[in-house]
N, C-alpha and C. Protein backbone atom coordinates (compact mmCIF):
# COMPACT_ATOMS: atom_id res chain seq x y z
N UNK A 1 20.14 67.61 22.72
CA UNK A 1 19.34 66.49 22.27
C UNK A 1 18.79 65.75 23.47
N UNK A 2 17.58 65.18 23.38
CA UNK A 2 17.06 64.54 24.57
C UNK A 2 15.97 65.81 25.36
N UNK A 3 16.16 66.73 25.25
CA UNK A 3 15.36 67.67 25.70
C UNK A 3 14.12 67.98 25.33
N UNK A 4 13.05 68.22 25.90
CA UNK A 4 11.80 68.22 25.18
C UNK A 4 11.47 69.73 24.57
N UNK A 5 11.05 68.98 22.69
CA UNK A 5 11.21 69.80 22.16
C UNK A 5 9.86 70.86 22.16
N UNK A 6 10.01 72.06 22.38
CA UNK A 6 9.38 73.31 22.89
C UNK A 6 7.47 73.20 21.67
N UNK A 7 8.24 73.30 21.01
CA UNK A 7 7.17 73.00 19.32
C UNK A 7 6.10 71.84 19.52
N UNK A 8 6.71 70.46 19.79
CA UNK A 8 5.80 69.24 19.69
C UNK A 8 5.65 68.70 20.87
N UNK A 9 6.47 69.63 21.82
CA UNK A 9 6.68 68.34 23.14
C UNK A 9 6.96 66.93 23.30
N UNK A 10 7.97 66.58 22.08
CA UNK A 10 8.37 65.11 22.06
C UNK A 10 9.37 65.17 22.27
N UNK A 11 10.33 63.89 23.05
CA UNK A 11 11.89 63.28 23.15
C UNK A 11 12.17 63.60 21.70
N UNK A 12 13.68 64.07 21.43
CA UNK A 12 13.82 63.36 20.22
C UNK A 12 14.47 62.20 20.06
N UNK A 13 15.30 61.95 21.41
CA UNK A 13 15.68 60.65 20.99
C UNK A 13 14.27 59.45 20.94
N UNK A 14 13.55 59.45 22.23
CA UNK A 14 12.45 58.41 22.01
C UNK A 14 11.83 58.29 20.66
N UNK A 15 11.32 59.71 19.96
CA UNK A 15 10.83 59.44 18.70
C UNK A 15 11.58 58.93 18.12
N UNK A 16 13.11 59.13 17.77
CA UNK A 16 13.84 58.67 16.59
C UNK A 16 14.03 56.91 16.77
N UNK A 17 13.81 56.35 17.92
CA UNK A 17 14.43 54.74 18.12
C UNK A 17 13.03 54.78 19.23
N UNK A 18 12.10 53.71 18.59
CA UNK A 18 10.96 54.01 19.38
C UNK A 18 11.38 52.30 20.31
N UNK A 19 11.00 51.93 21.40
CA UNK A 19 11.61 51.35 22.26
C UNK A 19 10.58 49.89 22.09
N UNK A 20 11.04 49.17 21.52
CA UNK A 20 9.83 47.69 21.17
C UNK A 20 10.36 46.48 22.11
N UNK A 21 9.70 45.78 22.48
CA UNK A 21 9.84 44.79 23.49
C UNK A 21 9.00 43.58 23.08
N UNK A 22 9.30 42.51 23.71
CA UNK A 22 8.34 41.01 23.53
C UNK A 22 7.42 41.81 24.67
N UNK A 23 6.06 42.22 24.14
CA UNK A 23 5.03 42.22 25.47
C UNK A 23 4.14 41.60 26.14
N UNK A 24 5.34 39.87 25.96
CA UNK A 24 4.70 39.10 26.77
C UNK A 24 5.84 38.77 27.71
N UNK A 25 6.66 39.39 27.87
CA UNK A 25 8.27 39.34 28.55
C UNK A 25 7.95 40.51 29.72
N UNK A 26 7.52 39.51 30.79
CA UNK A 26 7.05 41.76 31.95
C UNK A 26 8.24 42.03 32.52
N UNK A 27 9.76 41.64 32.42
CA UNK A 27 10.56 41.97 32.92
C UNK A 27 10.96 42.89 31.79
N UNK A 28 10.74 42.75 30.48
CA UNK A 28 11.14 43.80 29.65
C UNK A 28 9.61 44.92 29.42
N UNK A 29 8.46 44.45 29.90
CA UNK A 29 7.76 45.48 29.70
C UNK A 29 8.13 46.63 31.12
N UNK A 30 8.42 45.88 32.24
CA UNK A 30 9.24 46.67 33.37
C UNK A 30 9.80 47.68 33.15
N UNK A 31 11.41 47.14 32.73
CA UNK A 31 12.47 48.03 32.59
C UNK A 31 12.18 48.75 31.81
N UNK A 32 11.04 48.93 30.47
CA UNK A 32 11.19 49.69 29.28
C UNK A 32 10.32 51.11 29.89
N UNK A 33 9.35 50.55 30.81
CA UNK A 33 8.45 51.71 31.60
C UNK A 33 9.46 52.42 32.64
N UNK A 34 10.04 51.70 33.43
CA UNK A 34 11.23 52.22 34.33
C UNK A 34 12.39 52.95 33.40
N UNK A 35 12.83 52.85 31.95
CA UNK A 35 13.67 53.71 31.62
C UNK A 35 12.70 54.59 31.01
N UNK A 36 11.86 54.80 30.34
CA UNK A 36 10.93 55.79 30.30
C UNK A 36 10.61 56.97 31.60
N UNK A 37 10.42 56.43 32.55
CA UNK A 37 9.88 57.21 33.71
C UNK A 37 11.42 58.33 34.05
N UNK A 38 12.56 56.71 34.28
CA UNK A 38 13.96 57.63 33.95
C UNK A 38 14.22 58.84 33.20
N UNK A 39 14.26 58.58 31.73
CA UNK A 39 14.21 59.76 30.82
C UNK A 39 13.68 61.16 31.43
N UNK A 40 12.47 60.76 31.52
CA UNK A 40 11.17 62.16 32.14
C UNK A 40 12.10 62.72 33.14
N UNK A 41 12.78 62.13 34.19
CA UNK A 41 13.08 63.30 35.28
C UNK A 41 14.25 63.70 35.15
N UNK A 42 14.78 63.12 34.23
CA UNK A 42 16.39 63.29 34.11
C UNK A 42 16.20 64.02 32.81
N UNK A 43 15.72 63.79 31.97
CA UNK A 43 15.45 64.93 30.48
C UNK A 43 14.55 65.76 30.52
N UNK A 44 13.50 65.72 30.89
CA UNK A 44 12.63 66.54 30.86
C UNK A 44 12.52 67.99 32.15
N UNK A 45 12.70 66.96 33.51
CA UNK A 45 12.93 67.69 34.78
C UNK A 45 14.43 68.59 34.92
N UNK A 46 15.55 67.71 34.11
CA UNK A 46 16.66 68.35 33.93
C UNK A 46 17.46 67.64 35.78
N UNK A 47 16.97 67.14 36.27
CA UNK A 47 17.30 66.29 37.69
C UNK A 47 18.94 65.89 37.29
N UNK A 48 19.67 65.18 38.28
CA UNK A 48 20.64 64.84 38.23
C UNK A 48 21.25 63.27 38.72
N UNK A 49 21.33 62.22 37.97
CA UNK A 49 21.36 61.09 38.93
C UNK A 49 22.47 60.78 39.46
N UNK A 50 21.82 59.85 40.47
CA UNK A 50 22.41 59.94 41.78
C UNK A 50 22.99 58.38 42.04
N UNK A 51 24.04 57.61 41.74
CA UNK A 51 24.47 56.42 41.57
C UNK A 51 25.14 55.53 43.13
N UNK A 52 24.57 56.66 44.31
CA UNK A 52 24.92 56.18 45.28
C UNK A 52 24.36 54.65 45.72
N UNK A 53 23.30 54.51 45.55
CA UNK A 53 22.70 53.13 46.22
C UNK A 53 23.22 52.06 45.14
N UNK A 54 23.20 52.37 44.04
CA UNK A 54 24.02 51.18 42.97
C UNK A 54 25.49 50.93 43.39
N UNK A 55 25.94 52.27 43.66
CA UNK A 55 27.38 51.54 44.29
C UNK A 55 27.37 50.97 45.40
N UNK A 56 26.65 51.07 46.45
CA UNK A 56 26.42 50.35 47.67
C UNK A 56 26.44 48.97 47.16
N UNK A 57 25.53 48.57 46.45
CA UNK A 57 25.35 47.18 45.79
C UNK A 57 26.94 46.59 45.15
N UNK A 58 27.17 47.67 44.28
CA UNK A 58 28.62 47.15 43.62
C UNK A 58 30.08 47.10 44.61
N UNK A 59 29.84 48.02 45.65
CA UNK A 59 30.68 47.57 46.82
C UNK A 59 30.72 46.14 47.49
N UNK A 60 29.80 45.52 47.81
CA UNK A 60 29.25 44.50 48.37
C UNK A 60 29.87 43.44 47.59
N UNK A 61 29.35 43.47 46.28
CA UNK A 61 29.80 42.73 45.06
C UNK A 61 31.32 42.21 44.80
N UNK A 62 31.95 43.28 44.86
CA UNK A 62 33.25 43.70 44.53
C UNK A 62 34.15 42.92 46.11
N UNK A 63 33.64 43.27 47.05
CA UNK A 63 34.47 42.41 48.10
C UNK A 63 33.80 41.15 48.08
N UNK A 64 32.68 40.70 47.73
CA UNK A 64 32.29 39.13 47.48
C UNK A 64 33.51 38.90 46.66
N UNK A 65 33.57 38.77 45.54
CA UNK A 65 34.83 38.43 44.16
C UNK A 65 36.02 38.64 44.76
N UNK A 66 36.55 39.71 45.59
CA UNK A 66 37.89 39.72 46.38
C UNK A 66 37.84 38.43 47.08
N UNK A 67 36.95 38.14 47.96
CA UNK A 67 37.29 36.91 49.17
C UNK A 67 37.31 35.92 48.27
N UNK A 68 36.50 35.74 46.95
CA UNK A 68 36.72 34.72 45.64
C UNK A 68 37.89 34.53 45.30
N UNK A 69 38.58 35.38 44.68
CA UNK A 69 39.82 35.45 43.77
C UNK A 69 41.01 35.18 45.01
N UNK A 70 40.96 35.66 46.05
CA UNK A 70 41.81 35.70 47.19
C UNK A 70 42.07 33.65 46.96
N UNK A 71 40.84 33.57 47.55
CA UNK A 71 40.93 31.47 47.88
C UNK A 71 41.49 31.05 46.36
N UNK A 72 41.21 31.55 45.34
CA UNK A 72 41.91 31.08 43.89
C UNK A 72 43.22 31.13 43.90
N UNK A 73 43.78 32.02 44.42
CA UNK A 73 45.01 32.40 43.98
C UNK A 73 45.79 31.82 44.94
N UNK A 74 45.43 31.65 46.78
CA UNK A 74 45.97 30.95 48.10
C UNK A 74 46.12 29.46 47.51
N UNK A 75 44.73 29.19 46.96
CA UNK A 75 44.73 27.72 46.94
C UNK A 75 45.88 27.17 45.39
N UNK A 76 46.12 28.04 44.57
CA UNK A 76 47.21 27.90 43.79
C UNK A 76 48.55 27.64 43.97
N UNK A 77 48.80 28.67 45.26
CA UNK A 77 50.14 28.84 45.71
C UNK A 77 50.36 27.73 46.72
N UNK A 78 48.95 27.19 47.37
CA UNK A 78 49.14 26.57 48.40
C UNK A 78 48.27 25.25 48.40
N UNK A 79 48.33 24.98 47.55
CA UNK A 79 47.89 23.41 47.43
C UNK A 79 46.39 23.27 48.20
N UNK A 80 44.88 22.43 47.79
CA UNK A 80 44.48 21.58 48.96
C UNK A 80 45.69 20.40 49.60
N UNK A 81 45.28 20.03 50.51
CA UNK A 81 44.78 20.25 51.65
C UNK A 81 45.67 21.49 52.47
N UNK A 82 46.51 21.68 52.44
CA UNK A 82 47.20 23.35 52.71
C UNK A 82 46.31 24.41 53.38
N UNK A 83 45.53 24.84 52.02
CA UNK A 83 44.78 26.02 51.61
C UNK A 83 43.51 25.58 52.52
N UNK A 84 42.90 24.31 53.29
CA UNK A 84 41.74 23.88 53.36
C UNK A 84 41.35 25.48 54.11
N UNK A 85 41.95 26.13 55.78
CA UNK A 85 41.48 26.80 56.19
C UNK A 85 41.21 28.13 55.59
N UNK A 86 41.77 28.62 54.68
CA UNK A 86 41.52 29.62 53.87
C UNK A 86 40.02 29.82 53.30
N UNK A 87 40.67 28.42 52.73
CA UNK A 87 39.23 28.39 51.70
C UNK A 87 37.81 28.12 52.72
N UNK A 88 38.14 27.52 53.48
CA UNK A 88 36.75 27.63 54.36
C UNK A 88 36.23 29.36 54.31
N UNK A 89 36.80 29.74 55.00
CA UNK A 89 37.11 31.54 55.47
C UNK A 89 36.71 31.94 54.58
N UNK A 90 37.10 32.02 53.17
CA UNK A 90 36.54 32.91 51.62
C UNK A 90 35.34 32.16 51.35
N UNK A 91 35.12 30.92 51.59
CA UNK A 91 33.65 30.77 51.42
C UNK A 91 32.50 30.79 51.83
N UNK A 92 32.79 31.16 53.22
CA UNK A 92 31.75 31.94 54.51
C UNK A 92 31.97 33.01 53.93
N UNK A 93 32.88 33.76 53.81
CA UNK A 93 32.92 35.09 53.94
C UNK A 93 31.96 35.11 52.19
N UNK A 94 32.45 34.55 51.28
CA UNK A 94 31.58 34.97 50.03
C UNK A 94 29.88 34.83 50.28
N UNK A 95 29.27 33.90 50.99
CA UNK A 95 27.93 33.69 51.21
C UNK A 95 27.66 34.74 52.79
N UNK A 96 28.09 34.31 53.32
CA UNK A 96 27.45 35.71 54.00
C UNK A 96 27.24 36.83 53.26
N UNK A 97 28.24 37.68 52.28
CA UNK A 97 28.32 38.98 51.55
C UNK A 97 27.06 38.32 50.61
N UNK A 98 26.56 37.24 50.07
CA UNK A 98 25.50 37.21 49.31
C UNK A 98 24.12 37.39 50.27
N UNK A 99 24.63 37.16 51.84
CA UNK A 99 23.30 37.44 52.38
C UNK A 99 22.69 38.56 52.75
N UNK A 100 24.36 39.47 52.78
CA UNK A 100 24.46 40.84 52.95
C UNK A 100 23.54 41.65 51.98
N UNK A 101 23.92 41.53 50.36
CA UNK A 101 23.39 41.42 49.05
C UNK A 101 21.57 41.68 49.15
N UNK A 102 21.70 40.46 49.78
CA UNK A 102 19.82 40.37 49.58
C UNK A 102 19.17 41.05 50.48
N UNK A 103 19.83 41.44 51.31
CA UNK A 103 19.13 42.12 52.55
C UNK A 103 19.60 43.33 52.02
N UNK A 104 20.31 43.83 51.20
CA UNK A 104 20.40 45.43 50.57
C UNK A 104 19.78 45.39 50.04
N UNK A 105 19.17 45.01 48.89
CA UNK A 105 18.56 44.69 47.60
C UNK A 105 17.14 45.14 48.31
N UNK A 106 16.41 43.99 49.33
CA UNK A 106 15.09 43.75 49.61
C UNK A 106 14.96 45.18 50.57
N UNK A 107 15.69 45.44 51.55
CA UNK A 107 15.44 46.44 52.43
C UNK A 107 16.04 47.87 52.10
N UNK A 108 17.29 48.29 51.23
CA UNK A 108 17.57 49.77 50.98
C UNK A 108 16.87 49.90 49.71
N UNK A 109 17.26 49.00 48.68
CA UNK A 109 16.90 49.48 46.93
C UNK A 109 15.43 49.50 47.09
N UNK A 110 14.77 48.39 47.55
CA UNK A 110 13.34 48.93 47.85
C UNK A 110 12.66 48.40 46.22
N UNK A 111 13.17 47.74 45.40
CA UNK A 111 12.70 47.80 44.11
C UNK A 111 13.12 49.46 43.21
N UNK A 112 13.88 50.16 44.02
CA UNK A 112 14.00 51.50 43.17
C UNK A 112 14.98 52.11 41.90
N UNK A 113 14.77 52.01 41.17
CA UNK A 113 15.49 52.00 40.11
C UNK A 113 16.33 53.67 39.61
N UNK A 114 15.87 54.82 40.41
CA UNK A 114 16.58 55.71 39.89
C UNK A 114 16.23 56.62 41.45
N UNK A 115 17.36 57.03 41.46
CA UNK A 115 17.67 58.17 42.31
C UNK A 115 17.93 59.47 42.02
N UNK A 116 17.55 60.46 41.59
CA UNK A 116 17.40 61.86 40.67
C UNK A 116 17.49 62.82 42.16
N UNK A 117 18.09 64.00 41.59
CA UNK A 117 19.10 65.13 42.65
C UNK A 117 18.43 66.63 41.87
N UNK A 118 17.61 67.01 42.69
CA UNK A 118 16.91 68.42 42.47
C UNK A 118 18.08 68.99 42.67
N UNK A 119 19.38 69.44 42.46
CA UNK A 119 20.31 70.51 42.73
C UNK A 119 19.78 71.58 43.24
N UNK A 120 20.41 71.91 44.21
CA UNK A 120 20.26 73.73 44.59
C UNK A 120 21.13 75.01 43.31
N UNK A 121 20.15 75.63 42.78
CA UNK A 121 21.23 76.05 41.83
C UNK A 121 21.73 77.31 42.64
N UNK A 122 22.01 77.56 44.19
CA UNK A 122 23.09 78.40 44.62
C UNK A 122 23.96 78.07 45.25
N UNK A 123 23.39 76.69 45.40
CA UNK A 123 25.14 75.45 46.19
C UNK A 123 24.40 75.56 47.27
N UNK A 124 23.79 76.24 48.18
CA UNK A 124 24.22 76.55 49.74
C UNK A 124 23.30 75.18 50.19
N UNK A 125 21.96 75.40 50.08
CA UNK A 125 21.16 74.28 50.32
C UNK A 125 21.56 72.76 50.19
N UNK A 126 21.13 71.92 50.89
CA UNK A 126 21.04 69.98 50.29
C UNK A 126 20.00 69.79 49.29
N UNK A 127 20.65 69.56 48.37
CA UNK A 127 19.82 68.42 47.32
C UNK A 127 18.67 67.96 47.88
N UNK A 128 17.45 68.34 46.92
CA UNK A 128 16.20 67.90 47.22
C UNK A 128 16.34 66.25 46.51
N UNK A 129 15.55 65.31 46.80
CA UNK A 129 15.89 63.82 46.31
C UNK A 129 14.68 63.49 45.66
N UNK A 130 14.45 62.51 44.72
CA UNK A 130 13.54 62.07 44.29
C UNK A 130 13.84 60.52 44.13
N UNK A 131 13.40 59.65 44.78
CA UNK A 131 13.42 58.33 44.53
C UNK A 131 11.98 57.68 43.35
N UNK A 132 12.53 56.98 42.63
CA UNK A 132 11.71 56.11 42.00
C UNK A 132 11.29 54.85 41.65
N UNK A 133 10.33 54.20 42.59
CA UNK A 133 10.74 52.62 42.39
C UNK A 133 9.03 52.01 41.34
N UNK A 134 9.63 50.55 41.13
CA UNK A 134 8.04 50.00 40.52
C UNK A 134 7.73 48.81 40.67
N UNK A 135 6.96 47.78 40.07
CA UNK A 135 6.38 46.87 40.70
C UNK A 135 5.43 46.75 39.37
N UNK A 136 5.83 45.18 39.19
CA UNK A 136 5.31 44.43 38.07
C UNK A 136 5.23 42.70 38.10
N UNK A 137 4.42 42.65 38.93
CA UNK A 137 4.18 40.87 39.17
C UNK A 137 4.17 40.11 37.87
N UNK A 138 4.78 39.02 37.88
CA UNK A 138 4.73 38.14 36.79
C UNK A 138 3.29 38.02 36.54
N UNK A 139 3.07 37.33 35.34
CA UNK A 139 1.53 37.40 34.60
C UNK A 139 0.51 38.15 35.23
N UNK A 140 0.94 39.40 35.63
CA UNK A 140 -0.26 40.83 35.94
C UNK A 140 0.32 42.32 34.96
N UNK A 141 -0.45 42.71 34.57
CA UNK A 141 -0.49 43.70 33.44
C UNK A 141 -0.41 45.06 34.69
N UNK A 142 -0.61 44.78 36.01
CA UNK A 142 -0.24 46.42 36.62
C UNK A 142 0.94 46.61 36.72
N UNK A 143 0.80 47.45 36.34
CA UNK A 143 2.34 48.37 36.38
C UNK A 143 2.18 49.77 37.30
N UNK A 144 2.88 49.43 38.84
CA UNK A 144 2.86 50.42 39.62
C UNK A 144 3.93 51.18 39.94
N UNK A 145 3.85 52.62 39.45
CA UNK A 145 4.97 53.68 39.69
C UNK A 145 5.06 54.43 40.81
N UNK A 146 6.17 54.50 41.82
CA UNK A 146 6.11 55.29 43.16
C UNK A 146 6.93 56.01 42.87
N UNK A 147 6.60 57.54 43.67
CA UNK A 147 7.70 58.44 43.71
C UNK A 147 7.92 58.85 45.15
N UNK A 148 8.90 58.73 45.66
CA UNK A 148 9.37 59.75 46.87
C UNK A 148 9.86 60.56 46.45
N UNK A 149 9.35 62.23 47.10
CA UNK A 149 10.39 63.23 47.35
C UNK A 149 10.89 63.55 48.91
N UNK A 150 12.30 63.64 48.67
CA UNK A 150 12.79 64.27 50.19
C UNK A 150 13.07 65.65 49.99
N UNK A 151 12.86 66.14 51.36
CA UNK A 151 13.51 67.62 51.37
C UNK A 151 14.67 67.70 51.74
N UNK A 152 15.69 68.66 51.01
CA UNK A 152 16.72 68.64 51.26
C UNK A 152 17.52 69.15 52.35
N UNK A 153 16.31 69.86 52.96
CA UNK A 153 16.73 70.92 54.30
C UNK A 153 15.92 70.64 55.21
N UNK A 154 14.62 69.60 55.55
CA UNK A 154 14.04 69.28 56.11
C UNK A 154 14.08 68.15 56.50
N UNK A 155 14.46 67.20 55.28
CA UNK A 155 14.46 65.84 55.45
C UNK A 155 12.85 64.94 55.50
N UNK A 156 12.15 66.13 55.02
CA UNK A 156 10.50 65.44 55.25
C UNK A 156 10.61 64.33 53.85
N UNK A 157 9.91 64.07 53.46
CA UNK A 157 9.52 63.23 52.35
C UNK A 157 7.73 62.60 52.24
N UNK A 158 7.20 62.97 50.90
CA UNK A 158 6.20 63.32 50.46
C UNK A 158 6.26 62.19 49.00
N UNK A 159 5.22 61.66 49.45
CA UNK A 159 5.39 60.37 48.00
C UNK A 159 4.35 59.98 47.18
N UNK A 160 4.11 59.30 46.35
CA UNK A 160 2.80 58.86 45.80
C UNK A 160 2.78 58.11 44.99
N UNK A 161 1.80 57.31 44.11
CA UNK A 161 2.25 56.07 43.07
C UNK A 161 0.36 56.25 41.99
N UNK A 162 1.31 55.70 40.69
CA UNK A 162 0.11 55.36 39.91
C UNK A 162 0.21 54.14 39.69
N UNK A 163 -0.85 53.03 39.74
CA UNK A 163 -1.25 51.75 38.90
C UNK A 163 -1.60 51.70 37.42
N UNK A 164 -1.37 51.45 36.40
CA UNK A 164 -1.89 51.39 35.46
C UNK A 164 -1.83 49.85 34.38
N UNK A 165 -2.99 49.52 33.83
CA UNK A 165 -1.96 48.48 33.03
C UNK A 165 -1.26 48.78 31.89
N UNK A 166 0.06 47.91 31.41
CA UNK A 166 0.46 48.27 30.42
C UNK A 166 0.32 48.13 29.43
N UNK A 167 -0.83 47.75 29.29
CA UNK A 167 -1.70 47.82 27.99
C UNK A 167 -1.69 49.25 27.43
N UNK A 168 -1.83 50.07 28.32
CA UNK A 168 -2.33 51.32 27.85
C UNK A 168 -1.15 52.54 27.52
N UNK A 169 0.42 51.40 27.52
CA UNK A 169 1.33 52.28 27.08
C UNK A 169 1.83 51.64 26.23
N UNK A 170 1.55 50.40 25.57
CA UNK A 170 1.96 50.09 24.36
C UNK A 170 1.19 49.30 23.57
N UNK A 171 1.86 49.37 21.96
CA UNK A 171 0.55 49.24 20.91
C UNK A 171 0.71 47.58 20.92
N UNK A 172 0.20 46.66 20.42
CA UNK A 172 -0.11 45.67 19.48
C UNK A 172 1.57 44.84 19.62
N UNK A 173 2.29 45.80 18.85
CA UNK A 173 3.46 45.03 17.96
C UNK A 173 4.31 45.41 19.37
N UNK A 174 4.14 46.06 20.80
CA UNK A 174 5.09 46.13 21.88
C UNK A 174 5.95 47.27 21.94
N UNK A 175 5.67 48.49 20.99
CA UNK A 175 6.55 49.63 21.20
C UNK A 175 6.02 50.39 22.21
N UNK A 176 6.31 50.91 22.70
CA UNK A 176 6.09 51.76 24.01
C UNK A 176 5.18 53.22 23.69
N UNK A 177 4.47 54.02 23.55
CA UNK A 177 3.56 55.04 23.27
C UNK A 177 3.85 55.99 24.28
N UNK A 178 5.54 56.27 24.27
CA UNK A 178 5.81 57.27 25.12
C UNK A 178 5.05 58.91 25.53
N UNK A 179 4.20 59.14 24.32
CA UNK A 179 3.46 60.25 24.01
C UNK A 179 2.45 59.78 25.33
N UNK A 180 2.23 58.42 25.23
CA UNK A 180 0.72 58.13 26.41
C UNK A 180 1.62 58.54 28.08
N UNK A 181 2.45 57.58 28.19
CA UNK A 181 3.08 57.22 29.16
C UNK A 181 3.89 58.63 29.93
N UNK A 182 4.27 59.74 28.73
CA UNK A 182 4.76 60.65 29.30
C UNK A 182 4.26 61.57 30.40
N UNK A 183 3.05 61.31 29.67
CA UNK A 183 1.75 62.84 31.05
C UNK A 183 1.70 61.81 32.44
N UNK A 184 2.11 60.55 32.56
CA UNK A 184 1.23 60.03 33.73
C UNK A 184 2.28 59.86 34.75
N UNK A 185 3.63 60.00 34.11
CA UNK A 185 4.70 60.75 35.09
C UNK A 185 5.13 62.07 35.21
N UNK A 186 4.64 62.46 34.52
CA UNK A 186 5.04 64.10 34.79
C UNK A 186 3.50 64.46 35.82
N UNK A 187 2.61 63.82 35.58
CA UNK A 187 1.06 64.48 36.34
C UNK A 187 1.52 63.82 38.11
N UNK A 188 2.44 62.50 38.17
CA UNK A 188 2.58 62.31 39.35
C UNK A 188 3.86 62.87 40.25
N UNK A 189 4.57 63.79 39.12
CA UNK A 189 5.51 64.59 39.92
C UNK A 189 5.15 65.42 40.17
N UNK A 190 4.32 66.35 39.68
CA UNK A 190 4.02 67.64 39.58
C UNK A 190 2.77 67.42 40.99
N UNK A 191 2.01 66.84 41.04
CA UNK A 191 0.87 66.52 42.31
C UNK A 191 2.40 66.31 43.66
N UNK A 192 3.12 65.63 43.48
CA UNK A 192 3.84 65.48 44.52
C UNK A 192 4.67 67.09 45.00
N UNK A 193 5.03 67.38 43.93
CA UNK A 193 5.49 68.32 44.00
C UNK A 193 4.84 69.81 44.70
N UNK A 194 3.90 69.67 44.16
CA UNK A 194 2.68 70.92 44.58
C UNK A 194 2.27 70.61 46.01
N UNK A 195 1.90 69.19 46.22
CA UNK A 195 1.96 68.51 47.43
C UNK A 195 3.08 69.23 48.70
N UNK A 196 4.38 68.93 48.18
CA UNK A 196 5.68 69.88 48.94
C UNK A 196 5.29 71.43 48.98
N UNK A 197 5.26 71.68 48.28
CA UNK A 197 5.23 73.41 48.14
C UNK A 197 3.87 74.08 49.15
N UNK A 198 2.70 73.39 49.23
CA UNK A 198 1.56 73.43 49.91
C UNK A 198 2.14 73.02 51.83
């Protein structure tokens, strides 16, 4: 299920739960185009995702809340004024890790929302990569899709992006017209792709 079916060339899950949004909300007209684009390389391409850069983020996260819970629990056992130097210490240390945060966010994630893994299907080779990021300014209707590919044995990388507005992937009432939206990511993998192979 989820595979595109050979007969109609449709999702079946997308057809069966068609994906509706407020489409005056562009953080949900965003994500609904960004899990769409998702679907395509991961269902359709058959790709493999790749949850490394999200855990980078949730690492970061996860020792912010440690140096948190640490000063909660010191300053329990140990009274203010006691605990004062501690708690200084966990609360530098928590805002720096938020500055850490933003400087991952703005400079590795890049705005990129999915990381997809061309597998080698004989093992020996590295994983070819496909990054995917987008870009949707508050009160602007473009909706811009980038793709990087890396090589897995080269390390080159070959990329490209469409603008479109999103007008033109959903109806009236805000459901998504995945039938529209589907060709204009598969036409910008496949150019990238041919792009590599050339």
């Amino acid at each position: 299920m989820g595979k595109e079916d050979s007969s109609n060339g449709k999702y079946g899950t997308i057809e069966e739960k068609p994906v509706k949004i407020d489409k005056w909300d562009s953080a949900a007209l965003k994500n609904a185009l960004d899990d769409g684009a998702k679907k395509v390389m991961l269902d359709k391409f058959g790709f493999t995702e790749s949850h490394k850069l999200m855990d980078g983020r949730l690492f970061i996260c996860t020792v912010a809340v440690v140096f948190a819970m640490f000063a909660l629990v010191w300053d329990y056992f140990r009274p203010f004024p006691e605990s004062r130097p501690v708690l200084i210490i966990c609360v530098l240390s928590y805002f720096f890790l938020m500055g850490v945060l933003t400087v991952y966010t703005t400079y590795m994630e890049m705005g990129i929302f999915l990381v997809a893994l061309d597998k080698d299907r004989t093992r020996v080779d590295p994983d070819n990569k496909w990054d995917l990021a987008s870009k949707l300014k508050k009160y602007d209707d473009k909706y811009t899709l980038s793709m990087t590919f890396t090589d897995g044995k080269t390390n080159k990388t070959r990329s490209g992006e469409i603008t479109k507005s999103v007008a033109e992937f959903f109806d009236e009432n805000g459901v998504l017209c995945f039938d529209l939206y589907e060709p204009e990511v598969r036409m910008l993998q496949n150019r990238i792709a041919t792009d590599k192979k050339e």
